[in-house]
PDB file of N, CA and C in Angstrom:
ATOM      1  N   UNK A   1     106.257  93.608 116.123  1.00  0.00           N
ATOM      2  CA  UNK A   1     106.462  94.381 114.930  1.00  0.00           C
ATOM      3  C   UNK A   1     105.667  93.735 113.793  1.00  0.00           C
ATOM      4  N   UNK A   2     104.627  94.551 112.868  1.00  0.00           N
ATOM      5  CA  UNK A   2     104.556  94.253 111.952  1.00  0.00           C
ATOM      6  C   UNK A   2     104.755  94.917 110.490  1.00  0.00           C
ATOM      7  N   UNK A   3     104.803  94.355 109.182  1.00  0.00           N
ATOM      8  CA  UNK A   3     104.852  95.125 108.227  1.00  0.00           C
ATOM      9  C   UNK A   3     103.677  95.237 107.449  1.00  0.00           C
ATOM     10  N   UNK A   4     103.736  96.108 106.560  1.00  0.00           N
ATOM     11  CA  UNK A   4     102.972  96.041 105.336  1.00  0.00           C
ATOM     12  C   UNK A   4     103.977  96.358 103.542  1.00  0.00           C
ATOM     13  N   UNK A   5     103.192  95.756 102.374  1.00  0.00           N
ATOM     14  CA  UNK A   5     103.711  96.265 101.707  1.00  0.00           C
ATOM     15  C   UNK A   5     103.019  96.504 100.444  1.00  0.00           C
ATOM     16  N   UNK A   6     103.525  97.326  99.906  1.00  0.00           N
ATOM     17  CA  UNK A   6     102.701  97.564  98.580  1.00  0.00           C
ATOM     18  C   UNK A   6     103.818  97.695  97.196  1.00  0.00           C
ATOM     19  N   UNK A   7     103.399  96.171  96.422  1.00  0.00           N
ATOM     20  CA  UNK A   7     104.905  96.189  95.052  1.00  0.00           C
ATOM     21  C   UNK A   7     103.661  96.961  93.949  1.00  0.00           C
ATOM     22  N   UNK A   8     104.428  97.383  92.315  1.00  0.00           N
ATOM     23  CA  UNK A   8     104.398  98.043  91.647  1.00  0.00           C
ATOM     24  C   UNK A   8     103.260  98.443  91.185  1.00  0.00           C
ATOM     25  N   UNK A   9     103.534  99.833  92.336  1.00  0.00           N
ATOM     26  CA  UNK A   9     102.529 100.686  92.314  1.00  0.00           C
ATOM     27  C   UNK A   9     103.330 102.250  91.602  1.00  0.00           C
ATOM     28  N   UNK A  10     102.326 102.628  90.678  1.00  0.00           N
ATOM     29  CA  UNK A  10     102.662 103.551  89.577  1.00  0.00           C
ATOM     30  C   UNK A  10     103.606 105.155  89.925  1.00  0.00           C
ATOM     31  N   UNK A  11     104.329 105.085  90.700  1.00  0.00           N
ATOM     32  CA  UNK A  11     104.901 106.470  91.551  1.00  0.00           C
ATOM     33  C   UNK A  11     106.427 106.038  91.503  1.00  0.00           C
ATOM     34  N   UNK A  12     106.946 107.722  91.388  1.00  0.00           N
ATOM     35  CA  UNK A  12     107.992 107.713  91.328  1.00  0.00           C
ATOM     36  C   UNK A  12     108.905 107.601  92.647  1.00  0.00           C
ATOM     37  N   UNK A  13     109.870 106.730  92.732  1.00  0.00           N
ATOM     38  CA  UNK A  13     110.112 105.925  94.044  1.00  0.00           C
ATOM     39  C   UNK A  13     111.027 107.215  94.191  1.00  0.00           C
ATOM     40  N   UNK A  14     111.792 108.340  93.651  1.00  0.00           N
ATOM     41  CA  UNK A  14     112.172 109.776  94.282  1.00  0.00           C
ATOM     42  C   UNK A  14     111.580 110.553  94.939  1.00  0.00           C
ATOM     43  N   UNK A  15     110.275 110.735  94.380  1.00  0.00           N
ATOM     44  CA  UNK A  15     109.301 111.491  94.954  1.00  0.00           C
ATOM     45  C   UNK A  15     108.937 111.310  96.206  1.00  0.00           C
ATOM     46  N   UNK A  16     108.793 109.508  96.210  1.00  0.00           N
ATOM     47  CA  UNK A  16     107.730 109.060  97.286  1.00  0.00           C
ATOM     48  C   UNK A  16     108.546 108.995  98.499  1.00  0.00           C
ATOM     49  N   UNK A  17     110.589 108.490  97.931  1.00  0.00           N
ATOM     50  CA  UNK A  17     111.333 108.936  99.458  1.00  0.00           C
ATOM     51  C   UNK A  17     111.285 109.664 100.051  1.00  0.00           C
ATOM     52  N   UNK A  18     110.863 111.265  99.360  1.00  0.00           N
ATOM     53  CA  UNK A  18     110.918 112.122 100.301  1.00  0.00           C
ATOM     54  C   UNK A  18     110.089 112.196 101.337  1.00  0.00           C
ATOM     55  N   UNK A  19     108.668 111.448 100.953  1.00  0.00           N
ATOM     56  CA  UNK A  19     107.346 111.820 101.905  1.00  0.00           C
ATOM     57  C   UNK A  19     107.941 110.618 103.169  1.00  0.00           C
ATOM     58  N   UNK A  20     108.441 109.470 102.663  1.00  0.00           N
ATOM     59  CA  UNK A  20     109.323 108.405 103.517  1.00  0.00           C
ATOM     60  C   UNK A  20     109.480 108.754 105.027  1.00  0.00           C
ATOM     61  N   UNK A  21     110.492 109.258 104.383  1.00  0.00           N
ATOM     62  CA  UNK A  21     111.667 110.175 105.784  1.00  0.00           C
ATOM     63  C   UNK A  21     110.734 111.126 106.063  1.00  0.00           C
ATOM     64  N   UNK A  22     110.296 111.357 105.985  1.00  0.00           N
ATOM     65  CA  UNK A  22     109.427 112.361 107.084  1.00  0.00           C
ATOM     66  C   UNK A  22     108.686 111.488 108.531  1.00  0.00           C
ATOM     67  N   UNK A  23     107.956 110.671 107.501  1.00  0.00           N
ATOM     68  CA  UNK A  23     107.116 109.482 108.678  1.00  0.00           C
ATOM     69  C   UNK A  23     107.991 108.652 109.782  1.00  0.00           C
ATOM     70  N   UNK A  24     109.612 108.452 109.345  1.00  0.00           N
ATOM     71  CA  UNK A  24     109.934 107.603 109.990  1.00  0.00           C
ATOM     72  C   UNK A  24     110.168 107.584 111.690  1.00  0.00           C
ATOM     73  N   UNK A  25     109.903 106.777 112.645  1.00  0.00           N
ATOM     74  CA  UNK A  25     109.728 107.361 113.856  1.00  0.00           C
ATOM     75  C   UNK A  25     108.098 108.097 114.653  1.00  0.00           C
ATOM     76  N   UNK A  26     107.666 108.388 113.353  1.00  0.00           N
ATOM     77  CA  UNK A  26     107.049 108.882 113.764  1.00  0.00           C
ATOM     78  C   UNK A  26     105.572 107.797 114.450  1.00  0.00           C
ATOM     79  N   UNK A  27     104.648 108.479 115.201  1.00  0.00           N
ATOM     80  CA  UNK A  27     103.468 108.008 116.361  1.00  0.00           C
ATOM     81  C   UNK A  27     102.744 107.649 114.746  1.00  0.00           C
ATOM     82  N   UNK A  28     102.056 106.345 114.686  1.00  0.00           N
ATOM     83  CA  UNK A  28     101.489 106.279 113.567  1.00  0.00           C
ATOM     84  C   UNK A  28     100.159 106.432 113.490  1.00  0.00           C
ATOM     85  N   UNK A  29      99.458 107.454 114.279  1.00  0.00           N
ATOM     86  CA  UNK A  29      98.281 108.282 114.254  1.00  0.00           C
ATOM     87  C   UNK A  29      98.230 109.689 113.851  1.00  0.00           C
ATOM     88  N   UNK A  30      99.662 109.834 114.406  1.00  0.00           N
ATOM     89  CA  UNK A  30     100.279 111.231 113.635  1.00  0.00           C
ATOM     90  C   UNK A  30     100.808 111.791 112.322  1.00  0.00           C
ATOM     91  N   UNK A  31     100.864 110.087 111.595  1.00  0.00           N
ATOM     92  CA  UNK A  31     101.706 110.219 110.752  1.00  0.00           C
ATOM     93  C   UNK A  31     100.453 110.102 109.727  1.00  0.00           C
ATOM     94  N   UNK A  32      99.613 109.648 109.797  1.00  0.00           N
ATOM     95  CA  UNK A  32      98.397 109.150 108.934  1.00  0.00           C
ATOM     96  C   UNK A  32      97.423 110.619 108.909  1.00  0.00           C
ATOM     97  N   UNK A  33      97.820 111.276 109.931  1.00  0.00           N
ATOM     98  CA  UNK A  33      97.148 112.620 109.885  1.00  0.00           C
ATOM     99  C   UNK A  33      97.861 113.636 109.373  1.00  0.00           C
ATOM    100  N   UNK A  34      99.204 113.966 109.666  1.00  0.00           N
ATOM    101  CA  UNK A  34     100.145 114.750 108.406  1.00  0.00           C
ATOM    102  C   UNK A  34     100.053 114.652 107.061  1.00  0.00           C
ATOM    103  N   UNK A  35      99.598 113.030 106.641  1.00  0.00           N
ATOM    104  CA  UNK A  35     100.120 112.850 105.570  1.00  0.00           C
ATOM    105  C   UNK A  35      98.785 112.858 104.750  1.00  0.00           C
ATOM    106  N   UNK A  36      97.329 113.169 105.535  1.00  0.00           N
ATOM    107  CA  UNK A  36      96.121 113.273 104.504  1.00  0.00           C
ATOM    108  C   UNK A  36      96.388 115.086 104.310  1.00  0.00           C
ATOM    109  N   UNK A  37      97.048 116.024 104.790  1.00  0.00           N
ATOM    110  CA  UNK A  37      97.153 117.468 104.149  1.00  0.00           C
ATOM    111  C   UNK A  37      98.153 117.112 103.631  1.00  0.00           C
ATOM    112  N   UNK A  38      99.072 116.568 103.111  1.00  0.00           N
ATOM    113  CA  UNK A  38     100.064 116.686 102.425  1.00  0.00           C
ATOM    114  C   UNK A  38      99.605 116.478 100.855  1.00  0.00           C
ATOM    115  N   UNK A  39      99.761 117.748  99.871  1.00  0.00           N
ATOM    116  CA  UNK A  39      99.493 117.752  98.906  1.00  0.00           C
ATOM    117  C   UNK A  39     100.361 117.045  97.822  1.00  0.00           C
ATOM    118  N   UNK A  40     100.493 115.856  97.791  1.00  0.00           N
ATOM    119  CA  UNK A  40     101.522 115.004  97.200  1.00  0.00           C
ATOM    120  C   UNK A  40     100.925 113.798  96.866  1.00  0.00           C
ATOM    121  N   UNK A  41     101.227 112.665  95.670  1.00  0.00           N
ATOM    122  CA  UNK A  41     100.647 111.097  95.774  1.00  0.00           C
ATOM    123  C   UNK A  41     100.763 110.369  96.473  1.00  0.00           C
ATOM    124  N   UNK A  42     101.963 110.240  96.516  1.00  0.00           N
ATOM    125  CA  UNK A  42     102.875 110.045  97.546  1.00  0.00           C
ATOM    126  C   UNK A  42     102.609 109.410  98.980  1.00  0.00           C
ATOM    127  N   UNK A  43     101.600 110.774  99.632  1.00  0.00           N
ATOM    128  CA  UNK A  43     101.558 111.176 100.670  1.00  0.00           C
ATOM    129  C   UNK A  43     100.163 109.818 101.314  1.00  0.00           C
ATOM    130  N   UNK A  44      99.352 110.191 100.117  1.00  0.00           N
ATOM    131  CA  UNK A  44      97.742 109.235 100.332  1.00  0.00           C
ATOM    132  C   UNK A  44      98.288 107.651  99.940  1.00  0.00           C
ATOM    133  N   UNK A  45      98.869 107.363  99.426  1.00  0.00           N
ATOM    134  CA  UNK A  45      99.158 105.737  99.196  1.00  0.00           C
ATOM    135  C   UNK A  45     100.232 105.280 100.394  1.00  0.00           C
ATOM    136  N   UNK A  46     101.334 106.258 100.548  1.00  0.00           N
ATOM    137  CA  UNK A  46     101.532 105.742 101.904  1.00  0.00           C
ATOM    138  C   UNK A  46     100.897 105.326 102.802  1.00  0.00           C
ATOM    139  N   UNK A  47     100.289 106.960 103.303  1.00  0.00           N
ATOM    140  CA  UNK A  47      99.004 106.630 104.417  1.00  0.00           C
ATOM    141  C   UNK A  47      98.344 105.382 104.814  1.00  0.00           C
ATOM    142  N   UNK A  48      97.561 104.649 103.473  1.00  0.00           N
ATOM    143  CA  UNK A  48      97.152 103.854 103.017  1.00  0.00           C
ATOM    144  C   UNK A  48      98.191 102.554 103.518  1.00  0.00           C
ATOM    145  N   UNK A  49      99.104 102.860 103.375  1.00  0.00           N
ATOM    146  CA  UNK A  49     100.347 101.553 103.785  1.00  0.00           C
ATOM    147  C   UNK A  49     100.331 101.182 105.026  1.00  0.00           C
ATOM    148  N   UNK A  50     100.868 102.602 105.656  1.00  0.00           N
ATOM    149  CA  UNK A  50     100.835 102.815 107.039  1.00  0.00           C
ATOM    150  C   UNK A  50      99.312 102.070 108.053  1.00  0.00           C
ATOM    151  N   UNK A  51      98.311 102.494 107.460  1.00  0.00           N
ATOM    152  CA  UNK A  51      96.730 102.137 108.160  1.00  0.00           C
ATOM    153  C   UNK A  51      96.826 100.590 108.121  1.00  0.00           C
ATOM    154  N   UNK A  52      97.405  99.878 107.022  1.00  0.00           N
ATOM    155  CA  UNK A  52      97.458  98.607 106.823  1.00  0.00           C
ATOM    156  C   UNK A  52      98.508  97.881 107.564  1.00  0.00           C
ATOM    157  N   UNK A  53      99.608  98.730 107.935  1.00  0.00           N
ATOM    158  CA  UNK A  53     100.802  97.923 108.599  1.00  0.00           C
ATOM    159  C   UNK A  53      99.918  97.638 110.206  1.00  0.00           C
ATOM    160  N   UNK A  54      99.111  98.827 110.670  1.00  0.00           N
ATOM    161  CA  UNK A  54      98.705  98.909 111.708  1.00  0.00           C
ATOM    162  C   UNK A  54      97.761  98.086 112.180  1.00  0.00           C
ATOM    163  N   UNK A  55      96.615  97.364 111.078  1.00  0.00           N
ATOM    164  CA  UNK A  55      95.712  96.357 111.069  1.00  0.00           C
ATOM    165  C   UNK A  55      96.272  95.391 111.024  1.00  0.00           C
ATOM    166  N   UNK A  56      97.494  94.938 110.743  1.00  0.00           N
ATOM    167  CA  UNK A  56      98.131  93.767 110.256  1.00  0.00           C
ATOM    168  C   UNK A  56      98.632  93.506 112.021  1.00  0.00           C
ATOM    169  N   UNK A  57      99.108  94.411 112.809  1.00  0.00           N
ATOM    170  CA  UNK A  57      99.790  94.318 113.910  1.00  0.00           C
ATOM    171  C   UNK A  57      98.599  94.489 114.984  1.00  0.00           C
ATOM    172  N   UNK A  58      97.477  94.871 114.610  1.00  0.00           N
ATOM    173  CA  UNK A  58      96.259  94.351 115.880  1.00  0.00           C
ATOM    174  C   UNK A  58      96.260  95.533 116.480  1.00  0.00           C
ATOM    175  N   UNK A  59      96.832  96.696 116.225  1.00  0.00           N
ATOM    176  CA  UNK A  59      96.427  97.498 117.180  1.00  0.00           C
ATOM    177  C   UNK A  59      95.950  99.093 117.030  1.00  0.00           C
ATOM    178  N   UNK A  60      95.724  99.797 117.567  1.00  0.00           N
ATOM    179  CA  UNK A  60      95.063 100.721 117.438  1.00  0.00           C
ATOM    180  C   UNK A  60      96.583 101.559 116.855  1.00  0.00           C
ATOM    181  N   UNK A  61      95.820 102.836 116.114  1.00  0.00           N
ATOM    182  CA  UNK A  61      96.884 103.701 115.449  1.00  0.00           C
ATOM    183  C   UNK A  61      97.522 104.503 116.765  1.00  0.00           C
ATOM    184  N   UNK A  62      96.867 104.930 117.747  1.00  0.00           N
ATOM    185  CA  UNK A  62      97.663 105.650 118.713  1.00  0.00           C
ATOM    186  C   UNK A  62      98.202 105.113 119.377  1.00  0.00           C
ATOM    187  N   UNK A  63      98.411 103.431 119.034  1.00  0.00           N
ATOM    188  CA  UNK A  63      99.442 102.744 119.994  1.00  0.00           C
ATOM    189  C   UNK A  63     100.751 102.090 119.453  1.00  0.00           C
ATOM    190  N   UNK A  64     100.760 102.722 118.061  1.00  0.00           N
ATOM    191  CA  UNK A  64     101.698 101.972 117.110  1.00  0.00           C
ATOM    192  C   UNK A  64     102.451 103.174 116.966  1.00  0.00           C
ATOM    193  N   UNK A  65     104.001 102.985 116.470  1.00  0.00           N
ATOM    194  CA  UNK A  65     104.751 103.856 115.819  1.00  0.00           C
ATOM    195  C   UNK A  65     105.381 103.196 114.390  1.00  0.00           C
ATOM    196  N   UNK A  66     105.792 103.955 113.493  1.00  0.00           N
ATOM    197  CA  UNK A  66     106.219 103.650 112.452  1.00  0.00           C
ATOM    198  C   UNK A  66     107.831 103.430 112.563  1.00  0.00           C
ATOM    199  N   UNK A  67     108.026 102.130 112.278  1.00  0.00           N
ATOM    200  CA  UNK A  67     109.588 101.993 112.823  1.00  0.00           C
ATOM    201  C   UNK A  67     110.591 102.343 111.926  1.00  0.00           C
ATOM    202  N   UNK A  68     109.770 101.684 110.051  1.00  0.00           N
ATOM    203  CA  UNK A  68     110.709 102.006 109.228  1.00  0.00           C
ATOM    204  C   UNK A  68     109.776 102.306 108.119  1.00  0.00           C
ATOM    205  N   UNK A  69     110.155 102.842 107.125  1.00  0.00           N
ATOM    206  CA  UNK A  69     109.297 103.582 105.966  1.00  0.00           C
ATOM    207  C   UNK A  69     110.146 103.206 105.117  1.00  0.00           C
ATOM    208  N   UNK A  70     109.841 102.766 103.792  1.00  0.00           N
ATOM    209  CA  UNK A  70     111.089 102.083 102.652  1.00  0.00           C
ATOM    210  C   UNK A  70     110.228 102.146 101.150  1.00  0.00           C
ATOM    211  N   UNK A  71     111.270 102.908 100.318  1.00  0.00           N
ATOM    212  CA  UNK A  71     110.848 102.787  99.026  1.00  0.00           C
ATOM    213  C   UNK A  71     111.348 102.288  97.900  1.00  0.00           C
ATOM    214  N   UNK A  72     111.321 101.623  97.704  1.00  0.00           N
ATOM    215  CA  UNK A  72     112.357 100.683  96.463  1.00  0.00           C
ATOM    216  C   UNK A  72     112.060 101.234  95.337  1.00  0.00           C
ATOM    217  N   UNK A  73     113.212 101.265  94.306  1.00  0.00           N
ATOM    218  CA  UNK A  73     113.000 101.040  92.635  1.00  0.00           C
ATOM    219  C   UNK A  73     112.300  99.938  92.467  1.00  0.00           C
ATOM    220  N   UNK A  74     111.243 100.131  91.487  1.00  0.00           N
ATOM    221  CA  UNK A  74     110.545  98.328  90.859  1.00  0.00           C
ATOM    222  C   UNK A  74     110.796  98.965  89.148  1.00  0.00           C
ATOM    223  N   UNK A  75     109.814  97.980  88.679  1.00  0.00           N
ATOM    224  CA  UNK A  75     110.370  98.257  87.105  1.00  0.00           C
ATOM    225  C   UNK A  75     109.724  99.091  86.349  1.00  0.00           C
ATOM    226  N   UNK A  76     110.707  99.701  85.608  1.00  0.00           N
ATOM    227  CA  UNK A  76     109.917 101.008  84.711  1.00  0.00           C
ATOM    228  C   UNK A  76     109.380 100.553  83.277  1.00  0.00           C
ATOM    229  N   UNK A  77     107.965 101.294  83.802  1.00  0.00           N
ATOM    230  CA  UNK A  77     107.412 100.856  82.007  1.00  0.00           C
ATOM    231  C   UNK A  77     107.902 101.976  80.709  1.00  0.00           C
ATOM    232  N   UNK A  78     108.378 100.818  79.770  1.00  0.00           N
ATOM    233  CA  UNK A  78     109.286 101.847  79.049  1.00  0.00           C
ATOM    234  C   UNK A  78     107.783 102.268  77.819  1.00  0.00           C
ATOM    235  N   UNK A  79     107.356 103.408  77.101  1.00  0.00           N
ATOM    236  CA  UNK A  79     106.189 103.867  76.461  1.00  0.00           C
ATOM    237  C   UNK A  79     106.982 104.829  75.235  1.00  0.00           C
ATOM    238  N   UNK A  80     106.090 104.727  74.045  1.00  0.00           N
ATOM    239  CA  UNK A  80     107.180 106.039  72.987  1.00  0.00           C
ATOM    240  C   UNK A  80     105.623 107.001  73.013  1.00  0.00           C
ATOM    241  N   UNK A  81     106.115 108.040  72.527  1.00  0.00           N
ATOM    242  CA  UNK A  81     105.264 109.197  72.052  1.00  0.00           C
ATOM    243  C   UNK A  81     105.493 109.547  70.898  1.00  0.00           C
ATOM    244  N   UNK A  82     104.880 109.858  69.629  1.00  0.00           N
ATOM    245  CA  UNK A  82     105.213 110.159  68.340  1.00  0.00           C
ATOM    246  C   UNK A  82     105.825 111.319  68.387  1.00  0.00           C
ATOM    247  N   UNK A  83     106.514 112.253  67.599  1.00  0.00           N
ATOM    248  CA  UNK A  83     107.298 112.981  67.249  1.00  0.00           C
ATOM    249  C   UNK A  83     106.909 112.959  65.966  1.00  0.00           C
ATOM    250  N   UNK A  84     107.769 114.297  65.143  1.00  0.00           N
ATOM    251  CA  UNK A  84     107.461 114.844  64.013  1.00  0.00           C
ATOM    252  C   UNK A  84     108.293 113.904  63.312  1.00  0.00           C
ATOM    253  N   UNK A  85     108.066 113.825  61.314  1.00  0.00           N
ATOM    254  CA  UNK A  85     108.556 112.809  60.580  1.00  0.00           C
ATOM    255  C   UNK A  85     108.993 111.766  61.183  1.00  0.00           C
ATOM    256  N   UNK A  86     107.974 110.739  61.763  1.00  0.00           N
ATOM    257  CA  UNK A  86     108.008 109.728  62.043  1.00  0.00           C
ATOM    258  C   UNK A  86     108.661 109.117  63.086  1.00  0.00           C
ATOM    259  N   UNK A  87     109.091 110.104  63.843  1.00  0.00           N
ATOM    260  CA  UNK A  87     110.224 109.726  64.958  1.00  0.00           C
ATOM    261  C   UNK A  87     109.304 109.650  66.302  1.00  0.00           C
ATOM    262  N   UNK A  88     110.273 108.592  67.039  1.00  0.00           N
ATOM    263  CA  UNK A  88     109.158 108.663  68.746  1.00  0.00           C
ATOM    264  C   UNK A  88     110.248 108.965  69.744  1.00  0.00           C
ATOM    265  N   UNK A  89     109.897 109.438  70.586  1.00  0.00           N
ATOM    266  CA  UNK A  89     110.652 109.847  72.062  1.00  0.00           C
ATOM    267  C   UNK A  89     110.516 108.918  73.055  1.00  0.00           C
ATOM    268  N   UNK A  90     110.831 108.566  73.981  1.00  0.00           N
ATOM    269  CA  UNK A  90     110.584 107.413  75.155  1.00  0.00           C
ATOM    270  C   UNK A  90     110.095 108.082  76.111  1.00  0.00           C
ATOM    271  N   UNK A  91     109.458 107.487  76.830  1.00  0.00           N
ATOM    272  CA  UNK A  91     108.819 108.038  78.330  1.00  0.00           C
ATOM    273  C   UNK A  91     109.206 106.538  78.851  1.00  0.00           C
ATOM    274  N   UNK A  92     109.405 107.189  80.074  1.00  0.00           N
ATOM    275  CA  UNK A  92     109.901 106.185  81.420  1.00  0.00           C
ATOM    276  C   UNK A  92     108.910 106.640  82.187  1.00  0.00           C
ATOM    277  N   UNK A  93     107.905 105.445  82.381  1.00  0.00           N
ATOM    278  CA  UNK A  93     106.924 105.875  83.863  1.00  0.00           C
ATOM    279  C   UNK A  93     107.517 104.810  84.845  1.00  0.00           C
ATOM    280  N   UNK A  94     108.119 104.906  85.717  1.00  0.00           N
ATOM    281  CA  UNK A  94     108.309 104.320  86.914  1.00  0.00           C
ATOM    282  C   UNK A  94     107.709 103.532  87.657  1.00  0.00           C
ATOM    283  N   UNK A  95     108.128 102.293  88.470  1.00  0.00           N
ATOM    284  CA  UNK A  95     107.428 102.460  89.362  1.00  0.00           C
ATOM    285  C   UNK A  95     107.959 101.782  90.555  1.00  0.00           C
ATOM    286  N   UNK A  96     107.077 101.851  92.050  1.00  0.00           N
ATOM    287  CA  UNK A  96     107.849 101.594  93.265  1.00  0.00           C
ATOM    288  C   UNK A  96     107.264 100.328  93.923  1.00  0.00           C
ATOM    289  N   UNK A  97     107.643 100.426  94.879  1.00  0.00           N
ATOM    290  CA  UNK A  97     108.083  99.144  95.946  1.00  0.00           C
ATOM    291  C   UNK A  97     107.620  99.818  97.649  1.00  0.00           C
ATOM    292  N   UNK A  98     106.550  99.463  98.279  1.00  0.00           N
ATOM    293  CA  UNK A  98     107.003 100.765  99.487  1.00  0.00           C
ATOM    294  C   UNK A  98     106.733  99.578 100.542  1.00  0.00           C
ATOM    295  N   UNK A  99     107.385  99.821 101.388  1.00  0.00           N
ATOM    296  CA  UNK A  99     107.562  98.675 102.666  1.00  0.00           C
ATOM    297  C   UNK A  99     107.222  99.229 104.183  1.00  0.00           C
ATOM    298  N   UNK A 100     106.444  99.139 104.841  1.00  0.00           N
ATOM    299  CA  UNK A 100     106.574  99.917 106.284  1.00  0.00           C
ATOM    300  C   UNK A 100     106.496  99.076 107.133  1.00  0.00           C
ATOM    301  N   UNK A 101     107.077  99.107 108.820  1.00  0.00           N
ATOM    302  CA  UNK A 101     106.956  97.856 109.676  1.00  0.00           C
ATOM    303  C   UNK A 101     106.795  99.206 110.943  1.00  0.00           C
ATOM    304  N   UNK A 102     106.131  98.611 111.670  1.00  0.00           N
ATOM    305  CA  UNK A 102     105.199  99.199 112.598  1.00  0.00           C
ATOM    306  C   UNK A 102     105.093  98.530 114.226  1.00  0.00           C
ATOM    307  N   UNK A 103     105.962  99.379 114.963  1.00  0.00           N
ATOM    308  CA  UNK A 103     105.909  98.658 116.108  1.00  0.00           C
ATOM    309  C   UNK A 103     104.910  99.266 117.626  1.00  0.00           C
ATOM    310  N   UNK A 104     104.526  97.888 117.983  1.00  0.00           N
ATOM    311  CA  UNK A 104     103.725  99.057 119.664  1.00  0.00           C
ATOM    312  C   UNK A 104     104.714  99.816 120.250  1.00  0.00           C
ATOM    313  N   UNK A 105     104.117 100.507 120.495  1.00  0.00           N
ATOM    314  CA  UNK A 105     104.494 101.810 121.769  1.00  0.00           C
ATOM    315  C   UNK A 105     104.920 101.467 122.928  1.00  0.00           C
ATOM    316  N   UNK A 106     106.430 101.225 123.075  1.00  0.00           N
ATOM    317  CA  UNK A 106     106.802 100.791 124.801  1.00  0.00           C
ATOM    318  C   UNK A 106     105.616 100.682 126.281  1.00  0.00           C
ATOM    319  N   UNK A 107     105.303  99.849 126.648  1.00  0.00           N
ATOM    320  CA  UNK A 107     104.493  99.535 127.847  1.00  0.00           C
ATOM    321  C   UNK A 107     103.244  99.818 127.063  1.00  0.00           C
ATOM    322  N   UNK A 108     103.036  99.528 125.770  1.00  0.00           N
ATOM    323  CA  UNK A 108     101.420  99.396 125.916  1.00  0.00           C
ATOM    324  C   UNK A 108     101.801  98.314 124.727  1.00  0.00           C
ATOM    325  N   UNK A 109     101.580  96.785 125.562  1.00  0.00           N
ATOM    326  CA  UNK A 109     101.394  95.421 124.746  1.00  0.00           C
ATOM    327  C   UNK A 109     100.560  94.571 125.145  1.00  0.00           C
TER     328      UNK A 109
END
């Protein structure tokens, strides 16, 4: 088994669970190919995770599966925006934590 990980990177760690759970389990040649049509950020920085968990573990993508997919809260950058008579509003940009560990494919080690 190996992992990969990527800390605070600019995405909202709600968003990015959802693309998560989709991958998990899944053949990680399959999952790297779902997830370049997936019209989401999400979708390409995972990917990106995933390709790396797979180099990290030596082996080819059609021989790896994705064991676990993980997205953490990291820390939000807090930002104001002006407003009328002098007043500012807050923006919360987020950001995440994403973890994947990647194991070979039964009888091919």
């Amino acid at each position: 088994m190996s992992k990969a990980t990527l800390k605070f990177i600019r995405l909202s760690p709600i968003k990015a669970r959802l693309v998560a759970r989709e991958v998990q389990g899944m053949n990680a040649e399959v999952a790297i190919a779902s997830l370049e049509f997936t019209p989401n950020k999400a979708a390409g920085i995972i990917a990106k995770v995933i390709a790396s968990a797979v180099a990290n573990a030596g082996l080819e993508s059609e021989n790896a599966v994705v064991t676990s997919c993980r997205v953490d809260k990291g820390p939000v950058l807090k930002r104001f925006t002006p407003r009328a008579r002098g007043s500012a509003s807050p923006k919360h940009k987020p950001t995440a934590h994403i973890y994947v560990e990647v194991a070979a494919i039964e009888g091919d080690k």
